[in-house]
Protein backbone atom coordinates (compact mmCIF):
# COMPACT_ATOMS: atom_id res chain seq x y z
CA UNK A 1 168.28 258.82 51.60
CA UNK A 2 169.33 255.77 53.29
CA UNK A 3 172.70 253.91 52.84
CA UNK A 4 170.78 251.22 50.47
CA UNK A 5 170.03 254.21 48.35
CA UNK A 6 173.64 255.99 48.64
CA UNK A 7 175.50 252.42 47.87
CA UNK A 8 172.72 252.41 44.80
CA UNK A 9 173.99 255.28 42.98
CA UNK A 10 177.66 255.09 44.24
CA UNK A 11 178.45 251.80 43.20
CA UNK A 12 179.89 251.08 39.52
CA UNK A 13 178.83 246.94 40.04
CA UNK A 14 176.16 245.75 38.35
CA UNK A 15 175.27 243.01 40.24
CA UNK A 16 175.09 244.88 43.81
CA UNK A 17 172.75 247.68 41.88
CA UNK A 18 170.57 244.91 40.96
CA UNK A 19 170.38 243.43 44.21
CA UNK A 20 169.92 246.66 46.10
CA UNK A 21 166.79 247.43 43.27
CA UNK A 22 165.39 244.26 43.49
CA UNK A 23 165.44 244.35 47.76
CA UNK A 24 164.27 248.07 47.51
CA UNK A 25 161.72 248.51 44.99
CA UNK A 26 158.70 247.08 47.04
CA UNK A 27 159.93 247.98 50.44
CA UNK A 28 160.28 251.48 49.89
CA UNK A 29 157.72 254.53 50.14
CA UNK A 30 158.99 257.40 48.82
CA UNK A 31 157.92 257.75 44.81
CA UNK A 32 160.73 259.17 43.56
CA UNK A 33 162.99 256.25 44.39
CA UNK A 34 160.05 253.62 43.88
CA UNK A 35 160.30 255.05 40.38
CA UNK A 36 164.10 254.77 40.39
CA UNK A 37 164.11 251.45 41.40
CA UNK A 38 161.39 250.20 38.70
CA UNK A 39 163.22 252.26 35.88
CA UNK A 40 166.04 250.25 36.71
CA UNK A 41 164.76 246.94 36.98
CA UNK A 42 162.65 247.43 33.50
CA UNK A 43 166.03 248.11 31.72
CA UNK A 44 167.35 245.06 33.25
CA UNK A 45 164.14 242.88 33.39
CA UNK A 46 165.85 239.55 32.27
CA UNK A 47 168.63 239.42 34.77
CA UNK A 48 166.34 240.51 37.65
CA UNK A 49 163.24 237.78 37.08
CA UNK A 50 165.89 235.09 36.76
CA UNK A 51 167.39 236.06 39.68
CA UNK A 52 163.96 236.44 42.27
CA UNK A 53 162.96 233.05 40.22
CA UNK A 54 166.48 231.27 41.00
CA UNK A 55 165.40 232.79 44.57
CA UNK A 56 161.83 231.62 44.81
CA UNK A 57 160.72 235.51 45.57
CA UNK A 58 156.89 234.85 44.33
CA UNK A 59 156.14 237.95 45.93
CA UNK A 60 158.90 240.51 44.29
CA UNK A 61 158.05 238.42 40.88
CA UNK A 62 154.52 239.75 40.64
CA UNK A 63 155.58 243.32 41.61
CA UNK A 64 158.19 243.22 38.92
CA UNK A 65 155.54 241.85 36.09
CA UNK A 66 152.93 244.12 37.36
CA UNK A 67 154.76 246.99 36.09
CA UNK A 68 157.43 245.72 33.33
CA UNK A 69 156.48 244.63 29.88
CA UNK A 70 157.48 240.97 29.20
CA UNK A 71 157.35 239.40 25.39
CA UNK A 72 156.13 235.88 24.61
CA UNK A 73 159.71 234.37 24.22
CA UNK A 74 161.15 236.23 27.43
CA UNK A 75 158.43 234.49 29.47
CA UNK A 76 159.10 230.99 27.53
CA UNK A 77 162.48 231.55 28.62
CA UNK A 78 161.77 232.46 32.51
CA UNK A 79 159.06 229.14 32.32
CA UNK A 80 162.49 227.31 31.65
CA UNK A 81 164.29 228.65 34.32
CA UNK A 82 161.35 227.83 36.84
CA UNK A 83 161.35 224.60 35.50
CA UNK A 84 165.33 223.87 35.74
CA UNK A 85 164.90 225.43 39.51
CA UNK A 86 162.18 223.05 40.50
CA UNK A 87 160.06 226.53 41.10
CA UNK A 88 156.49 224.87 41.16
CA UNK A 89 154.64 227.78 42.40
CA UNK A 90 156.89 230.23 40.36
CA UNK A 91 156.07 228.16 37.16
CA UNK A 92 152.46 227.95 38.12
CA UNK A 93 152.34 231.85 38.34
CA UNK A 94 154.36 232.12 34.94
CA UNK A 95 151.85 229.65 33.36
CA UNK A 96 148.94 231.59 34.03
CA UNK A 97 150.68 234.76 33.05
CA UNK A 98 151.28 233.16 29.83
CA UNK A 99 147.73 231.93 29.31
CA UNK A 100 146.13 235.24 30.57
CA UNK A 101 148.83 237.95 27.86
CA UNK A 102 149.45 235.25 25.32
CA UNK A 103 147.33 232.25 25.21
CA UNK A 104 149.13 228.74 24.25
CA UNK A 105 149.37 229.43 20.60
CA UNK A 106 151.78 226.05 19.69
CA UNK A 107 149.39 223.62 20.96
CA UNK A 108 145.76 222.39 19.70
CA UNK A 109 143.40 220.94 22.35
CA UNK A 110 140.81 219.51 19.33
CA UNK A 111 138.92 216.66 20.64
């Protein structure tokens, strides 16, 4: 156990646990924390994707979709935040995310 992982489970602050998942939870090899780490960041799914868009983490963002569910309005929402961020290749990931789970529903492309 490193001192990442100690500081993880000692540590009554929200926002460091977050920070130490969301640095963690791709870097690390051994299963049983990889499955720590991604328990975690489900339960706290909103606050972590606003945070690695805010950040520009493209990477860590398609880990953390790959294995968290997202609904249609939670994604609308992170779309926002890309926007508000100027995240262009964040939003362009989150786009096609959209299109590929939920389709665009609200809009009618009739010629």
């Amino acid at each position: 156990m490193t001192s990442y992982e100690e500081e993880f489970l000692s540590t009554g602050q929200e926002a460091r646990r977050l920070s130490i998942a969301l640095l963690r939870f791709i870097q690390i090899d051994d299963p049983e924390w990889k499955n720590k780490y991604q328990k975690y960041l489900s339960l706290r799914f909103r606050p972590a994707l606003s945070t690695l868009i805010r950040d520009g983490d493209l990477t860590r963002i398609q880990a953390l979709c790959s294995f968290a569910p997202v609904t249609e309005s939670a994604l609308n929402s992170f779309i926002d935040v890309a926007v508000q961020n100027q995240r262009e290749e964040v939003l362009s990931f989150l786009m096609n995310l959209k299109k590929d789970r939920f389709g665009f529903h609200d809009r009618e492309f009739t010629l």
